[in-house]
PDB file of N, CA and C in Angstrom:
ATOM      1  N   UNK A   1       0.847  -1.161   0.000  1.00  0.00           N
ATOM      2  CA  UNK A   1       0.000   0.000   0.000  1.00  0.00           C
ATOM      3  C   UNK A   1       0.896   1.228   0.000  1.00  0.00           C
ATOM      4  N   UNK A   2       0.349   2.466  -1.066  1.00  0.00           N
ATOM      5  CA  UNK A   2       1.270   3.641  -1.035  1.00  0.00           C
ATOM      6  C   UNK A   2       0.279   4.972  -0.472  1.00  0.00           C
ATOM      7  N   UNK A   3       0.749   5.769   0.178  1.00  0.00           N
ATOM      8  CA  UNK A   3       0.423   6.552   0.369  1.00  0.00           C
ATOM      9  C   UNK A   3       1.464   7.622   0.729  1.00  0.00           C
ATOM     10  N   UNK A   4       1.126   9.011   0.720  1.00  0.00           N
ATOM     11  CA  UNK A   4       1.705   9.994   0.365  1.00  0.00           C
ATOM     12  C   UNK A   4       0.856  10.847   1.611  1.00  0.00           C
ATOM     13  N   UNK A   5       1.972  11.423   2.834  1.00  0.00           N
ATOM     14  CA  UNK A   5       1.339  12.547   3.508  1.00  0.00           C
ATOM     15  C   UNK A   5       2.333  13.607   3.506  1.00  0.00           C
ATOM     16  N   UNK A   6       1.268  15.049   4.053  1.00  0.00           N
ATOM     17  CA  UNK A   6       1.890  16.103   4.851  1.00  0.00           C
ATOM     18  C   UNK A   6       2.492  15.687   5.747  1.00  0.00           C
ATOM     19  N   UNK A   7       3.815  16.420   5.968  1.00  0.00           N
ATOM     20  CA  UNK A   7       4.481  16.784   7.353  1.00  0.00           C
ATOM     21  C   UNK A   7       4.472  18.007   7.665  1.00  0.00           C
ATOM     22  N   UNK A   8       3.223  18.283   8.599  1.00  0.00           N
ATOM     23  CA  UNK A   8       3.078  19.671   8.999  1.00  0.00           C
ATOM     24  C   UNK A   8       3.698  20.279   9.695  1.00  0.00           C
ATOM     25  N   UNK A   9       5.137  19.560  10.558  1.00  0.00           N
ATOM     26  CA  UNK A   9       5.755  19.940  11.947  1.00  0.00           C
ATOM     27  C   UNK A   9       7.141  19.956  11.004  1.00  0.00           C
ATOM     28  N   UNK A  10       8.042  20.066  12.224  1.00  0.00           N
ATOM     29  CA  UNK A  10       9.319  19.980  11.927  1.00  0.00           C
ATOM     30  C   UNK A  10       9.458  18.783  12.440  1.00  0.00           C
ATOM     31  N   UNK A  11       9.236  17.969  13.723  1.00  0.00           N
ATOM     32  CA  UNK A  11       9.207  16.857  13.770  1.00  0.00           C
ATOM     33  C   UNK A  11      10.322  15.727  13.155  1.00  0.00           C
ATOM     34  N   UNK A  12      11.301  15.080  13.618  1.00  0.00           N
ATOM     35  CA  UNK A  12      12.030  14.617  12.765  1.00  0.00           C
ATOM     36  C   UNK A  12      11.162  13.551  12.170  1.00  0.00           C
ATOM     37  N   UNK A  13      10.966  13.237  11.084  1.00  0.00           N
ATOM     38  CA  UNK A  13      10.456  11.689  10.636  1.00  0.00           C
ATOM     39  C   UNK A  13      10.522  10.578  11.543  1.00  0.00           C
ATOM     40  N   UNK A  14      11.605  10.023  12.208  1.00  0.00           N
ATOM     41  CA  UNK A  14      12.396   8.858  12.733  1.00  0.00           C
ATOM     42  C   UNK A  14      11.254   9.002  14.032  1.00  0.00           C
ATOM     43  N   UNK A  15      11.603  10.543  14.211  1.00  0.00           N
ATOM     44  CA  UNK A  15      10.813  10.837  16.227  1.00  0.00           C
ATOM     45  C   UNK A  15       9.325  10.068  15.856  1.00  0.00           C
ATOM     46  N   UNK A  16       8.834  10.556  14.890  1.00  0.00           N
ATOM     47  CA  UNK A  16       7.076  10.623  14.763  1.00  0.00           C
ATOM     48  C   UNK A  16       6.768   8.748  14.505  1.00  0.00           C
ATOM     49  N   UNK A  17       7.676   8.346  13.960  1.00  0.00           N
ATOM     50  CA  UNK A  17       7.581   6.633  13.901  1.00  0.00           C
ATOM     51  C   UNK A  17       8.112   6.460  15.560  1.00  0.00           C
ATOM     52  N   UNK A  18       8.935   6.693  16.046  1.00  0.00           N
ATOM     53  CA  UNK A  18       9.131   5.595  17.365  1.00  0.00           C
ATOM     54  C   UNK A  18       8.158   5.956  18.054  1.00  0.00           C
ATOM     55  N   UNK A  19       7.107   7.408  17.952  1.00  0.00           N
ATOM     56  CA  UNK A  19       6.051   7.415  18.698  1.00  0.00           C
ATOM     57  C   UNK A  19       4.962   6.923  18.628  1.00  0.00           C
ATOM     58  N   UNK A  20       4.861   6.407  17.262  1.00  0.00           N
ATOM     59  CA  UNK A  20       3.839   5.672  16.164  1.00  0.00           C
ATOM     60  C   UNK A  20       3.897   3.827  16.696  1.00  0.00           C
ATOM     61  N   UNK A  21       5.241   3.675  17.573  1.00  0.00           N
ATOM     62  CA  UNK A  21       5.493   2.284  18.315  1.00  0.00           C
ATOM     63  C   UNK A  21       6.773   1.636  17.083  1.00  0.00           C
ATOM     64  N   UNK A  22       6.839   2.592  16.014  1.00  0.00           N
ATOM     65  CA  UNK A  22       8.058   1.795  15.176  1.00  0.00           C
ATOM     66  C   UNK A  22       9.088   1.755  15.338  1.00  0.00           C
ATOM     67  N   UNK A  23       9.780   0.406  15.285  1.00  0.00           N
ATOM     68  CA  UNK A  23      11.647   0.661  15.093  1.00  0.00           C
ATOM     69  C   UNK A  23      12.190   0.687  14.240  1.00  0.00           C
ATOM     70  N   UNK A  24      13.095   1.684  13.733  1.00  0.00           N
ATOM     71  CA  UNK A  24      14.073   1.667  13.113  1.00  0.00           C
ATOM     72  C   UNK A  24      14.781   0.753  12.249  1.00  0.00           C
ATOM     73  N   UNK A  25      14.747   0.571  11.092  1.00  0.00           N
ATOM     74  CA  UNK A  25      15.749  -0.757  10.816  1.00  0.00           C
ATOM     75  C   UNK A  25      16.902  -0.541   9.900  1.00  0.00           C
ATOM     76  N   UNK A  26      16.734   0.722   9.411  1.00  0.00           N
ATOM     77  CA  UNK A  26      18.303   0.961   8.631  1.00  0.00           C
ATOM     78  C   UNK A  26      17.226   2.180   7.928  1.00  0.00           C
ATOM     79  N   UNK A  27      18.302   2.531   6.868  1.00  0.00           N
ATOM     80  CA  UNK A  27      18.312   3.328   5.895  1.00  0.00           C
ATOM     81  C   UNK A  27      19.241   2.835   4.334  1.00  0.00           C
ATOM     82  N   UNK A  28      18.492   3.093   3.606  1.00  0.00           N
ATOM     83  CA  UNK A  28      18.720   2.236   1.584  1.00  0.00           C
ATOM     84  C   UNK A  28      18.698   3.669   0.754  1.00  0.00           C
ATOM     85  N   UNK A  29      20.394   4.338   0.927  1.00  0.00           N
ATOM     86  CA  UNK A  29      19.613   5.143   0.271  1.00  0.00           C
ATOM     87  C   UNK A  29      18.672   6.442   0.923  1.00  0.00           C
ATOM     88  N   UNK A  30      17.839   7.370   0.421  1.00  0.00           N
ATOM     89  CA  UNK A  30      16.794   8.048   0.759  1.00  0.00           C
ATOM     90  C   UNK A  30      15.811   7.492   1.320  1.00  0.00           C
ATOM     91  N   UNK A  31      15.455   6.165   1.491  1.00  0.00           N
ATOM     92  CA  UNK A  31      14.487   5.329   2.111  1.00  0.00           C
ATOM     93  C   UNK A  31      14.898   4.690   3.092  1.00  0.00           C
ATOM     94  N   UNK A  32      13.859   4.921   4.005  1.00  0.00           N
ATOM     95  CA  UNK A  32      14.311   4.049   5.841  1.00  0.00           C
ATOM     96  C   UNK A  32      13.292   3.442   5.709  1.00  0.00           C
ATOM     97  N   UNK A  33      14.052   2.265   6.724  1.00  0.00           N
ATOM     98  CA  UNK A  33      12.643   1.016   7.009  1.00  0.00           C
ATOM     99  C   UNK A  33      12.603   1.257   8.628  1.00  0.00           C
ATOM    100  N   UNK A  34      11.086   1.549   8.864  1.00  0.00           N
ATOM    101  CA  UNK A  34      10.578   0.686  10.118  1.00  0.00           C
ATOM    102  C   UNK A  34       9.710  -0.585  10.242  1.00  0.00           C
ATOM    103  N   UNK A  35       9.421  -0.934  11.019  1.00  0.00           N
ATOM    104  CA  UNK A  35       8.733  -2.317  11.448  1.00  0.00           C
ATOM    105  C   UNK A  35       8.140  -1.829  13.286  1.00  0.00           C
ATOM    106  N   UNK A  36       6.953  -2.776  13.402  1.00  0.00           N
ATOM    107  CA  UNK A  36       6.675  -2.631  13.715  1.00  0.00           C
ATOM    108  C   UNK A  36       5.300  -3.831  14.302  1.00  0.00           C
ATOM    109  N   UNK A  37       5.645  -4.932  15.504  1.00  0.00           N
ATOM    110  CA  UNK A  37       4.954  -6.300  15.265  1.00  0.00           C
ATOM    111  C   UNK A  37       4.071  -6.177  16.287  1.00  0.00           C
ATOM    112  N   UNK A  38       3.256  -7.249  15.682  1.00  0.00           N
ATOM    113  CA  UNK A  38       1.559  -7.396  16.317  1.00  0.00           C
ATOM    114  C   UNK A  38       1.958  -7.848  17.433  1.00  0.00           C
ATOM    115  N   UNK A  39       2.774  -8.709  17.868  1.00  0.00           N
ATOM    116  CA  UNK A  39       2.564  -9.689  19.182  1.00  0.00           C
ATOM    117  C   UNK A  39       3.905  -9.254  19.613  1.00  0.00           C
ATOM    118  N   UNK A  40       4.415 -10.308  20.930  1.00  0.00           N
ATOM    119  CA  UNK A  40       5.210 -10.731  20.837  1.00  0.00           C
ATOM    120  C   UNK A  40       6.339 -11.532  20.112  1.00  0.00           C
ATOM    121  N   UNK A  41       5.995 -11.945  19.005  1.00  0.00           N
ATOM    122  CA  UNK A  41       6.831 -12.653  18.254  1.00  0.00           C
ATOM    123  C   UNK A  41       6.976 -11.757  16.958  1.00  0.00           C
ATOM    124  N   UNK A  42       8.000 -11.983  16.462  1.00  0.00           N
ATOM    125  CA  UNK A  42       8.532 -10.892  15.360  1.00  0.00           C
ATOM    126  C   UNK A  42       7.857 -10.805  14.218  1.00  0.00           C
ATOM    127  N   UNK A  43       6.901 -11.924  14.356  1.00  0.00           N
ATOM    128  CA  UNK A  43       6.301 -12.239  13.052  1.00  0.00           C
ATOM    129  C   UNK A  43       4.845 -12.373  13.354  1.00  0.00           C
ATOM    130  N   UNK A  44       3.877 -11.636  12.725  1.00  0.00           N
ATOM    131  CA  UNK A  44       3.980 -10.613  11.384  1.00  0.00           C
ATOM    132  C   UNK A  44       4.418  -9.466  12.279  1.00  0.00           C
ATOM    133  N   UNK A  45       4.611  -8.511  11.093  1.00  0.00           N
ATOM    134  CA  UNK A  45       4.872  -7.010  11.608  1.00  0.00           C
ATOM    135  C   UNK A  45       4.467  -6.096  10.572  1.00  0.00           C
ATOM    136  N   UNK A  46       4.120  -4.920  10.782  1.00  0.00           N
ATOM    137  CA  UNK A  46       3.949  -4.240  10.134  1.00  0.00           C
ATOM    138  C   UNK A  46       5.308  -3.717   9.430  1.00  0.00           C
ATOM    139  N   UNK A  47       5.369  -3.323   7.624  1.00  0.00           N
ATOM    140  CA  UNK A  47       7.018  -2.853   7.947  1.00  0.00           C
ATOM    141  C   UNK A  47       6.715  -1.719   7.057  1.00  0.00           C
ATOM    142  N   UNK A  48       7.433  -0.645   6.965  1.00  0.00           N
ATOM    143  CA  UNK A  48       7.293   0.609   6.610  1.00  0.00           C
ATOM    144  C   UNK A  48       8.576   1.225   5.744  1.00  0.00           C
ATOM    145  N   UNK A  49       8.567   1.614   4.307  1.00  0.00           N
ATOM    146  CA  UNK A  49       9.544   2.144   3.838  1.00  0.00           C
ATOM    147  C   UNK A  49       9.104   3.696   3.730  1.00  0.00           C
ATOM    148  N   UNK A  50       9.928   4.929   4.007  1.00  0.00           N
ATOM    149  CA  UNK A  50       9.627   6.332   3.863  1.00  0.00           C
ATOM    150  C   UNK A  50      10.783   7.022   3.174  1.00  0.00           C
ATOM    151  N   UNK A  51      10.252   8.030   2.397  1.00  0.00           N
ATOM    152  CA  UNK A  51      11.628   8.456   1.748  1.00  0.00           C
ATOM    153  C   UNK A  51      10.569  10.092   2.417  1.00  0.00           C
ATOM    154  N   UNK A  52      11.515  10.609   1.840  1.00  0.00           N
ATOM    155  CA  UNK A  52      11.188  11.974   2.530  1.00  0.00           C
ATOM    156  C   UNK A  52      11.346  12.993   0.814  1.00  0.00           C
ATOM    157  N   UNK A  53      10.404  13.723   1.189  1.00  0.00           N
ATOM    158  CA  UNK A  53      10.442  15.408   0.175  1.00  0.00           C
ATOM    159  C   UNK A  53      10.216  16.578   0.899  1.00  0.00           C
ATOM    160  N   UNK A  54      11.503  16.587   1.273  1.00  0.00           N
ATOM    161  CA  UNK A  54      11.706  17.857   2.308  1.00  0.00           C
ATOM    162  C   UNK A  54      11.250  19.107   1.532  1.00  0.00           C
ATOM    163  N   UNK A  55      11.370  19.593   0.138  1.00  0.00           N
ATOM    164  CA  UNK A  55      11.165  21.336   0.017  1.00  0.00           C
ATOM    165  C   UNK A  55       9.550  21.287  -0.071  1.00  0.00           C
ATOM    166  N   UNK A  56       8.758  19.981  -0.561  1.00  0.00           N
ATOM    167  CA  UNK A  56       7.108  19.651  -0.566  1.00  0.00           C
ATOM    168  C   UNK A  56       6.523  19.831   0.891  1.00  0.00           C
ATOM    169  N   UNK A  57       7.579  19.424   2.024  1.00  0.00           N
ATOM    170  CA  UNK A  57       6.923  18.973   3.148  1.00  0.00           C
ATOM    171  C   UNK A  57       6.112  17.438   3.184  1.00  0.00           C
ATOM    172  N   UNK A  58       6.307  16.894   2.478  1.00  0.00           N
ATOM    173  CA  UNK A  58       5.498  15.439   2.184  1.00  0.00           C
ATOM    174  C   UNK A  58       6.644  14.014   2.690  1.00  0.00           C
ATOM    175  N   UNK A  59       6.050  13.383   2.926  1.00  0.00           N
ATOM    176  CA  UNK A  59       6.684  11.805   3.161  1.00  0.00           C
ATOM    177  C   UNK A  59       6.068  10.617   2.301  1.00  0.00           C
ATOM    178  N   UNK A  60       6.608  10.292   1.397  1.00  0.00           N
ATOM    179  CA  UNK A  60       5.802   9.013   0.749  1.00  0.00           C
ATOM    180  C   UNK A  60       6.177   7.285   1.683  1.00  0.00           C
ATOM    181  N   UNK A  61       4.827   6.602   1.750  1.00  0.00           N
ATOM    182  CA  UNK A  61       5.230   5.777   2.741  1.00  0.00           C
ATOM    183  C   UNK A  61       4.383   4.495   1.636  1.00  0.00           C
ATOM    184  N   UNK A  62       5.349   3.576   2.173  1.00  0.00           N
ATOM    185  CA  UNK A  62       4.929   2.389   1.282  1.00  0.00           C
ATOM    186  C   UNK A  62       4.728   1.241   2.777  1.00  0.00           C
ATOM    187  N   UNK A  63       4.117   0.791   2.465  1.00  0.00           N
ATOM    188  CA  UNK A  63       3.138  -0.315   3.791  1.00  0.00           C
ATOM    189  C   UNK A  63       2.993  -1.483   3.432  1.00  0.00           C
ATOM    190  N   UNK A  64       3.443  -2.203   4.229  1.00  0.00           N
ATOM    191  CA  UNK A  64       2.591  -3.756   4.068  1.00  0.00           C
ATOM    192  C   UNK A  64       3.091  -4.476   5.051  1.00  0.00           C
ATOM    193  N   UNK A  65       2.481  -6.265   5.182  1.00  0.00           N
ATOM    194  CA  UNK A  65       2.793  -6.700   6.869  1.00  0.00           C
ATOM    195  C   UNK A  65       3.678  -7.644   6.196  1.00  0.00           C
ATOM    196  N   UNK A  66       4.578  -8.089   6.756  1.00  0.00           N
ATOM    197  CA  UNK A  66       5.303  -9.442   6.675  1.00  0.00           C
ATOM    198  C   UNK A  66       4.253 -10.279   7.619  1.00  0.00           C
ATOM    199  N   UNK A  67       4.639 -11.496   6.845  1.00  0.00           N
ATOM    200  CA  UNK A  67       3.636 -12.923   7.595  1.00  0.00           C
ATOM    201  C   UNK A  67       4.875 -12.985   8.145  1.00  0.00           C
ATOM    202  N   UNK A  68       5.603 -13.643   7.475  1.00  0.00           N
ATOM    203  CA  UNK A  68       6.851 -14.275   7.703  1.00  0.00           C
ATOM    204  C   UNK A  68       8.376 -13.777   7.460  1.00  0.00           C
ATOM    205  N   UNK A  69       8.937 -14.553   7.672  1.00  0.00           N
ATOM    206  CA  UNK A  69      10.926 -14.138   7.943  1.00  0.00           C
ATOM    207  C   UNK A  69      10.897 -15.142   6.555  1.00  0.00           C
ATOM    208  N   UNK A  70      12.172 -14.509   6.468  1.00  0.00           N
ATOM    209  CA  UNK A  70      12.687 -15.575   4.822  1.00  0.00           C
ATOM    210  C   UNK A  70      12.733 -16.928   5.164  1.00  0.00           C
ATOM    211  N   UNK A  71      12.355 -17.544   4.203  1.00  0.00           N
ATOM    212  CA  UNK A  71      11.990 -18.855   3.986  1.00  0.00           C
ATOM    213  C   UNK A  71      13.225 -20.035   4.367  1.00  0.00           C
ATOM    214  N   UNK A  72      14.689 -19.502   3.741  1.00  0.00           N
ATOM    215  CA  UNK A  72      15.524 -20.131   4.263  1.00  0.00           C
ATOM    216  C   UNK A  72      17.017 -18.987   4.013  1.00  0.00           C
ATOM    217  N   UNK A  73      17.681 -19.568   4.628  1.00  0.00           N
ATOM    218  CA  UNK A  73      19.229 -18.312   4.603  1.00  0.00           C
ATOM    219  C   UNK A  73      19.581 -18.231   3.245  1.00  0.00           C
ATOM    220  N   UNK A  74      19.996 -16.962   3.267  1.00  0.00           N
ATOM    221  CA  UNK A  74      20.691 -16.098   1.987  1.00  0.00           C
ATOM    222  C   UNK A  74      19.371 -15.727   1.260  1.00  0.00           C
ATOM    223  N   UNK A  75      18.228 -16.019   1.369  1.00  0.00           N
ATOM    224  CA  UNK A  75      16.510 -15.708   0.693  1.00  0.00           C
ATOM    225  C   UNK A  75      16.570 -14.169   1.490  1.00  0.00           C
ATOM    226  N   UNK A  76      15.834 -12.975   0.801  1.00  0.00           N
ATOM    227  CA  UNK A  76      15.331 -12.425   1.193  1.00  0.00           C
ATOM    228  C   UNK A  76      13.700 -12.285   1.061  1.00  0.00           C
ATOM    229  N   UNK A  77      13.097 -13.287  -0.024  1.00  0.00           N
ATOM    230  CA  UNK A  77      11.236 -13.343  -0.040  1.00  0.00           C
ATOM    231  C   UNK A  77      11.134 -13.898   1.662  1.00  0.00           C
ATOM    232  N   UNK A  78       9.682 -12.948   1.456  1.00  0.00           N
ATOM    233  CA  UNK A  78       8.816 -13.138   2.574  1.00  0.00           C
ATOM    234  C   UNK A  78       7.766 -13.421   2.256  1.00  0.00           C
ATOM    235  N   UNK A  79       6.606 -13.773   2.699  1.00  0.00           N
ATOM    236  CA  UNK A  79       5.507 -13.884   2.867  1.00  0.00           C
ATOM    237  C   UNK A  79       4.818 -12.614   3.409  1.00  0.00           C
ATOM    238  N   UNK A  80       4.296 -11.955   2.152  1.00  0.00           N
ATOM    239  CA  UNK A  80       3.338 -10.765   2.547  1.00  0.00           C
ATOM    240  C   UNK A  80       1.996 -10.138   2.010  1.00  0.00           C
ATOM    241  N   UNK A  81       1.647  -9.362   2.793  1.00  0.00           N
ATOM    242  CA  UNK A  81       0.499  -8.672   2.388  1.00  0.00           C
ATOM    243  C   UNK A  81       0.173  -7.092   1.820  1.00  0.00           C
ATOM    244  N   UNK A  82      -0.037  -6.808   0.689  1.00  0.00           N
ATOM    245  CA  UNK A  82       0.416  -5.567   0.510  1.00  0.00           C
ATOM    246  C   UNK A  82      -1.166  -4.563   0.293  1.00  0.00           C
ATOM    247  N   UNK A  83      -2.501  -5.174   0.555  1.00  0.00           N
ATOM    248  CA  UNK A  83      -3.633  -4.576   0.558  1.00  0.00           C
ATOM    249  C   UNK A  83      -4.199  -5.116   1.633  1.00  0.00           C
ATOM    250  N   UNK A  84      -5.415  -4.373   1.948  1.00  0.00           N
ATOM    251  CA  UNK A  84      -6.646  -5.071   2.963  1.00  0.00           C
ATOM    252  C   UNK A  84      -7.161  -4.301   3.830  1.00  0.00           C
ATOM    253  N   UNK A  85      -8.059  -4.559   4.664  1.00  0.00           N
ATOM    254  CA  UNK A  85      -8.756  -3.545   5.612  1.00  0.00           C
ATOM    255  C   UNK A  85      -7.587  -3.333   6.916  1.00  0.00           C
ATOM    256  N   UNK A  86      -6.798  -4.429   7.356  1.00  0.00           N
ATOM    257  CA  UNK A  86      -5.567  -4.400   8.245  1.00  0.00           C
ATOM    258  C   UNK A  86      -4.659  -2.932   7.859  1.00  0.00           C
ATOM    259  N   UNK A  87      -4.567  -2.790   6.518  1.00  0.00           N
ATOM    260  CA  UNK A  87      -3.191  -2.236   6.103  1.00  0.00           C
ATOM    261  C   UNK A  87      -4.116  -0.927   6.299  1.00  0.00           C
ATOM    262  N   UNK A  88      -5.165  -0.607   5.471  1.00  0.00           N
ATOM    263  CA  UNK A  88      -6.008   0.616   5.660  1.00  0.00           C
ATOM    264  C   UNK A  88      -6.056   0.799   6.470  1.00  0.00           C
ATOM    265  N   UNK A  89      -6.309   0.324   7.929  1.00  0.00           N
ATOM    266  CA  UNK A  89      -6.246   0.859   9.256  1.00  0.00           C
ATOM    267  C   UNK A  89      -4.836   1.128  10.102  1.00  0.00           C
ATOM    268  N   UNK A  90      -3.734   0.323   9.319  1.00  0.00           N
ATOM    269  CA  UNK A  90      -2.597   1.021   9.917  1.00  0.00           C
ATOM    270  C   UNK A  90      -2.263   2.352   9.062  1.00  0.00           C
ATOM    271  N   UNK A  91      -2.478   2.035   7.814  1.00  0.00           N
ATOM    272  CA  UNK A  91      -2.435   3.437   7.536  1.00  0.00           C
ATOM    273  C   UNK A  91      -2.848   4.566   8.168  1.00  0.00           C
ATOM    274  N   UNK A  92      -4.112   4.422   8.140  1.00  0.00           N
ATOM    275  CA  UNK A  92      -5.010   5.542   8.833  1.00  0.00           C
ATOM    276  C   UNK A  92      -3.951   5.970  10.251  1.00  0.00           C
ATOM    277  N   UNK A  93      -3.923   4.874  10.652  1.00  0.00           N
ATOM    278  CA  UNK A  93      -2.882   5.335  12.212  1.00  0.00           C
ATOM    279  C   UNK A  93      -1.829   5.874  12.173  1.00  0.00           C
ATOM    280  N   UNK A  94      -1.275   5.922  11.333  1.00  0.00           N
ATOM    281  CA  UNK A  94       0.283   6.399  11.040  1.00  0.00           C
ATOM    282  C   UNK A  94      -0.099   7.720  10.629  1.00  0.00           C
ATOM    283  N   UNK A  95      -0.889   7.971   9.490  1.00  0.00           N
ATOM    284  CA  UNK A  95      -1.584   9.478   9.144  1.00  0.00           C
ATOM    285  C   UNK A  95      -1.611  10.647  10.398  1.00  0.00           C
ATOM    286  N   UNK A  96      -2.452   9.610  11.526  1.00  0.00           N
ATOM    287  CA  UNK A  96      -2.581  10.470  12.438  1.00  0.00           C
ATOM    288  C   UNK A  96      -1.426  11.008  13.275  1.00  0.00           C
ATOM    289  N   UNK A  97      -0.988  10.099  13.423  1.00  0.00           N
ATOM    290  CA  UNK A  97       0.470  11.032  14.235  1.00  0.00           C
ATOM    291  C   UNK A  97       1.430  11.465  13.379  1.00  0.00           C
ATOM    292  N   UNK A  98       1.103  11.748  11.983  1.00  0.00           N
ATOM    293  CA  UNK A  98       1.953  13.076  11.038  1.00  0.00           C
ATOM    294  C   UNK A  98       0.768  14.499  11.509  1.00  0.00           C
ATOM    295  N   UNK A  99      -0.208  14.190  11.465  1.00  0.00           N
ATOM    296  CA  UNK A  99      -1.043  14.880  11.316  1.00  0.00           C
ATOM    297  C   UNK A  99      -1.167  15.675  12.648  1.00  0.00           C
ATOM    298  N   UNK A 100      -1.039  15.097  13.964  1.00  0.00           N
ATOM    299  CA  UNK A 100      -0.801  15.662  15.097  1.00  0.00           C
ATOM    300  C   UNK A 100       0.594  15.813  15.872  1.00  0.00           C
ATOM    301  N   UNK A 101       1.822  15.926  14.648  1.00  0.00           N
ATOM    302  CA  UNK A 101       2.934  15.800  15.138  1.00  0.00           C
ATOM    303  C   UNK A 101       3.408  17.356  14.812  1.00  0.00           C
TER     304      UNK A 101
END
């Protein structure tokens, strides 16, 4: 799932995800990954790529859950989900704390 918000604050990006409950997982480039899991166990999680357009004020965010961890070593496929009423509602949640950040 893609979506595209305002960043109405100065707010660093990184701050407004660890308050959002996300961690950090690197940076590719202009694009950072967070994650972010349902349970206790690492799997599923929500995971989050953001690149930033700082002179727009905008963040484009790409969404979807991992089911699963790679299948076997040196694999990076996962098992995922990239639509659904799940993802629409994390979206929606993430919106909100750009939106009140």
């Amino acid at each position: 799932m893609k979506l595209t918000l305002k960043k109405l604050s100065r707010e660093n990006t990184p701050e407004i995800m660890r308050q959002s409950r996300y961690r950090y997982m690197g940076q590719s480039g202009e694009q950072m990954s967070f994650v972010r899991a349902l349970s206790q166990n690492p799997y599923p999680r929500f995971h989050v790529y953001l690149k930033e357009n700082k002179p727009k004020r905008e963040v484009y965010v790409t969404l979807h859950l991992d089911q699963k961890g790679m299948s076997y070593k040196g694999s990076t496929a996962h098992s995922g989900d990239y639509d659904g009423d799940l993802l629409k509602e994390e979206a929606e949640r993430i919106k909100t704390f750009f939106e009140k950040a």
